[in-house]
Protein backbone atom coordinates (compact mmCIF):
# COMPACT_ATOMS: atom_id res chain seq x y z
CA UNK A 1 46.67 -33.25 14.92
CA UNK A 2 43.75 -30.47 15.03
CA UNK A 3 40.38 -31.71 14.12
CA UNK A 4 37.76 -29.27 12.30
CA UNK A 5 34.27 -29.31 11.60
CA UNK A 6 33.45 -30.96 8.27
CA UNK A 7 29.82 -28.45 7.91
CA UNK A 8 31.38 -25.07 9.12
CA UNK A 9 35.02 -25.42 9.66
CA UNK A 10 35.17 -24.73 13.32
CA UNK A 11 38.40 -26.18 15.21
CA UNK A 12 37.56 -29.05 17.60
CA UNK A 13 38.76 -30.31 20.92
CA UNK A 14 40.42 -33.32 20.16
CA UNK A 15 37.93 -35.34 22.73
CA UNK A 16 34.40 -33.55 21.28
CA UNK A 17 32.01 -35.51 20.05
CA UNK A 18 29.63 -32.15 18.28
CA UNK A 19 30.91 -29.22 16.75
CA UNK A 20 31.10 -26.00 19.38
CA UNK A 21 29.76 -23.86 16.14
CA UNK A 22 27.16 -25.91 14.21
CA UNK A 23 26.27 -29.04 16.71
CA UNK A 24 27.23 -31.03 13.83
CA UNK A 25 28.64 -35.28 15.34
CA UNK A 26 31.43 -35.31 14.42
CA UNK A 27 33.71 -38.43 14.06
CA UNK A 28 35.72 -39.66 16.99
CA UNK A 29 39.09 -40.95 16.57
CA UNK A 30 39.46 -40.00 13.10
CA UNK A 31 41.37 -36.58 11.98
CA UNK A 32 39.50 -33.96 9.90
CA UNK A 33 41.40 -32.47 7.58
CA UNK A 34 41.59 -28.79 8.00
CA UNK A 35 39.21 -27.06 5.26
CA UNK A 36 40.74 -25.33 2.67
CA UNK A 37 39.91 -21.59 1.85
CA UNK A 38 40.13 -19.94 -1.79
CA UNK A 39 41.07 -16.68 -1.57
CA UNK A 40 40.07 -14.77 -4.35
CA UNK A 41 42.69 -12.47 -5.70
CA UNK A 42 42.29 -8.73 -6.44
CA UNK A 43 41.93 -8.09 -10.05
CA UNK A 44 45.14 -6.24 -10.08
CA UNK A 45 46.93 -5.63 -13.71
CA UNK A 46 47.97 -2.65 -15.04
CA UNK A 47 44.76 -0.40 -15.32
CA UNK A 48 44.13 -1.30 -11.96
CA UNK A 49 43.95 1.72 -9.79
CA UNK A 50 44.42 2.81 -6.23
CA UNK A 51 42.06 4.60 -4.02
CA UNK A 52 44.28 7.70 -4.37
CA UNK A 53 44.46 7.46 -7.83
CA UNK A 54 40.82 6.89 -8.69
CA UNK A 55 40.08 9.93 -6.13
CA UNK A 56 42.59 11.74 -8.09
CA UNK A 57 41.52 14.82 -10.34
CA UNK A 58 44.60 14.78 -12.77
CA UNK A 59 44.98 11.18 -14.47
CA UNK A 60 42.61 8.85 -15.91
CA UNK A 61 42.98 5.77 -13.97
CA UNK A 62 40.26 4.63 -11.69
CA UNK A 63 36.67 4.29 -11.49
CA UNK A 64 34.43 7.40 -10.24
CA UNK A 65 30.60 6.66 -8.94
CA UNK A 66 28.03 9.20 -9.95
CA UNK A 67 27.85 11.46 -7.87
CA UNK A 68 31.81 12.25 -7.76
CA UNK A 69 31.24 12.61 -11.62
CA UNK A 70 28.21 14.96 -11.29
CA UNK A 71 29.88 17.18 -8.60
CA UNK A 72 33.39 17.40 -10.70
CA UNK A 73 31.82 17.73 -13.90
CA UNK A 74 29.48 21.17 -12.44
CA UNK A 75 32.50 22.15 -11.02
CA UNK A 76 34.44 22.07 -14.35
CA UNK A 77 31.59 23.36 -16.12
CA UNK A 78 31.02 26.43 -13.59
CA UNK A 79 34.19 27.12 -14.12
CA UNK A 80 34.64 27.40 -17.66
CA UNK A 81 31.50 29.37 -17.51
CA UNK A 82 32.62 31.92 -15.05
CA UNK A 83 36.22 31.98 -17.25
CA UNK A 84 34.48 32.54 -20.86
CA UNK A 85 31.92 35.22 -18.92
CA UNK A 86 35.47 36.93 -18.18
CA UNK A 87 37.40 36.14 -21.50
CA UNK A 88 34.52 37.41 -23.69
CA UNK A 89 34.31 40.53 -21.46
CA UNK A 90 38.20 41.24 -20.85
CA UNK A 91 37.95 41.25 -24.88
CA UNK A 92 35.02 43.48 -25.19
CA UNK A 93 36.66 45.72 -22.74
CA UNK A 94 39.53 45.66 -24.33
CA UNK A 95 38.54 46.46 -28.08
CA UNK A 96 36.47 49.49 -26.42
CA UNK A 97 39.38 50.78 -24.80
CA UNK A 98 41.65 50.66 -28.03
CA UNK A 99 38.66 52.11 -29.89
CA UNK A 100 38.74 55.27 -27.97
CA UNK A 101 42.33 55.88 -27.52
CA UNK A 102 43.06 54.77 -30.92
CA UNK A 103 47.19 55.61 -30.57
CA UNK A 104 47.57 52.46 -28.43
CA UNK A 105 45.04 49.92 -30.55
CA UNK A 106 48.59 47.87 -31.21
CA UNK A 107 49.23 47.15 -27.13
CA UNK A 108 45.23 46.60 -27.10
CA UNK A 109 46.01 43.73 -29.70
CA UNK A 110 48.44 42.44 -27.67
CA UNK A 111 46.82 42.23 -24.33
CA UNK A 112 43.68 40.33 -26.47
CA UNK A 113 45.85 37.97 -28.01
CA UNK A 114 47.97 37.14 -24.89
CA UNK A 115 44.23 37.14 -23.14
CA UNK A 116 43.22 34.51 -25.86
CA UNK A 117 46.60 32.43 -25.59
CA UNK A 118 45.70 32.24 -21.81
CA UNK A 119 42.24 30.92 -22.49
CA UNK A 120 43.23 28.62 -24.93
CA UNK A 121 45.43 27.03 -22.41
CA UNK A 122 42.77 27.03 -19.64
CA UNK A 123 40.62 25.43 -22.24
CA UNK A 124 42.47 22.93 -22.83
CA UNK A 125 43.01 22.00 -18.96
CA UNK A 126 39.29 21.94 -19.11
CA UNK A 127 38.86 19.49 -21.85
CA UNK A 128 41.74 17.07 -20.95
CA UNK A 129 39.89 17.00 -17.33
CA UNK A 130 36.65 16.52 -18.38
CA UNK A 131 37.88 13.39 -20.93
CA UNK A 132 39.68 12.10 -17.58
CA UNK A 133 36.49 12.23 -15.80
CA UNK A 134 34.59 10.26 -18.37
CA UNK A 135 37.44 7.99 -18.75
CA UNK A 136 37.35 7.38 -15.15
CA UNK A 137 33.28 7.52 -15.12
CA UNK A 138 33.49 4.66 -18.09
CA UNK A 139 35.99 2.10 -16.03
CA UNK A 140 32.95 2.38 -13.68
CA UNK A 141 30.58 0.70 -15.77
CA UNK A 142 34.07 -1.69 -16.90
CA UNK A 143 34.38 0.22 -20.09
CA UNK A 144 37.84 1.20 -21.27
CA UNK A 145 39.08 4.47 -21.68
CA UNK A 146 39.04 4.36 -25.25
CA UNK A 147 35.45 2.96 -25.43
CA UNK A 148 34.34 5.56 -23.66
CA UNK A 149 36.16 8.21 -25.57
CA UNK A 150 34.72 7.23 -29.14
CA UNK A 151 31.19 6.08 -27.21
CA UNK A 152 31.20 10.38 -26.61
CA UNK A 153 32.42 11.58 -29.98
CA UNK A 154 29.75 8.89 -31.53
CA UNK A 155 27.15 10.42 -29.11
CA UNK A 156 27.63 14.05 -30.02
CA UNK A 157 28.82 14.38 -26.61
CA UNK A 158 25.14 12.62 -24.88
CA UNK A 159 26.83 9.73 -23.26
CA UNK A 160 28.88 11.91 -20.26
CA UNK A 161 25.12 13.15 -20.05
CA UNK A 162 24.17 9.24 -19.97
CA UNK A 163 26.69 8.38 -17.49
CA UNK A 164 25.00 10.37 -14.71
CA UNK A 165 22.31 7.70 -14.68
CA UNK A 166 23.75 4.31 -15.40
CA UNK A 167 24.74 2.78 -12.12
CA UNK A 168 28.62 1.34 -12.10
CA UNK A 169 29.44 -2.33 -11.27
CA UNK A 170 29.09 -3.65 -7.68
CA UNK A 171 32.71 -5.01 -5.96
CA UNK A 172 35.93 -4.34 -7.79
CA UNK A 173 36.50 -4.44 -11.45
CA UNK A 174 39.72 -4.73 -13.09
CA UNK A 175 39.86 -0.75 -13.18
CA UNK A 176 39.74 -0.11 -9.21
CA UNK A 177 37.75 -0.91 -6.29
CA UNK A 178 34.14 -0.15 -6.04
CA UNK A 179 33.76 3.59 -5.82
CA UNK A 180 31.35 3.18 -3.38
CA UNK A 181 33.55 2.16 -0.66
CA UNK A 182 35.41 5.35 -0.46
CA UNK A 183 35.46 7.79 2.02
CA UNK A 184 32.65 10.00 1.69
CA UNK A 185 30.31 7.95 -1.24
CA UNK A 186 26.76 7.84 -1.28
């Protein structure tokens, strides 16, 4: 039978007298049991993201770190600037165009409306994104989605602003692992 060290769990010779790792004496002619290990488990249940999923721009599940939420949320937000520069604009040139030739003011009317049935679509894109990034942002700091959701409306909309400062919880959560041990985290 194997003998191990009682202090650090080293295996022994069967004939040694100190421990090879520690230099603990160890007792001679007497088996040691082998020492048993507790494994911690993953907190895995069923908010409990992968790495792909928490990296993930479409779905809610994960934790991001802060900066992956800064950089996504000036992304989104450059881009719904850049698209409501372009939708108030289109408009404006639209209505000027169906002012001067005023026999085609109805197919001006259309081309708004269709314009504004785009951008309400777009805008909506925009918004479910930016609710998955705080949802994701808020398993971070092990709040749930709807937490975070209601801590926002409550906030007037301060707390995604809060969220770029508080610092998320070290080691894995029952969201996802740390955020901070992905590819390309600060």
């Amino acid at each position: 039978m194997a003998k191990y060290c009682e202090q650090c769990g080293e295996r022994l010779e069967d004939d040694a007298v100190f421990c090879t790792g520690c230099g603990q004496r160890v007792a001679i002619n007497m088996p040691i049991q082998a020492p048993t290990y507790t494994y911690y488990n993953q907190p895995v249940g069923a908010d409990y993201a992968s790495q792909d999923e928490s990296l993930g721009w479409f779905n809610y599940r994960g934790r991001l770190n802060r900066q992956r939420y800064i950089f996504r949320s000036l992304i989104l937000s450059i881009f719904l600037i850049v698209m409501s520069i372009m939708l108030v604009g289109g408009i404006a040139f639209l209505i000027s165009a169906a002012e001067q030739n005023r026999g085609s003011g109805g197919a001006g009317m259309g081309l708004i409306i269709i314009l504004l049935v785009v951008a309400g679509i777009i805008e909506l894109m925009l918004i479910v994104e930016s609710y998955f990034l705080l949802i994701k942002r808020g398993h971070d700091i092990n709040l749930s989605g709807w937490v975070s959701v209601l801590i926002q409306f409550a906030s007037g909309g301060f707390f995604s602003i809060v969220l770029y400062f508080i610092k998320g919880n070290m080691g894995p959560n029952q969201y996802g692992e740390d955020p901070l041990n992905y590819p390309g985290s600060l």
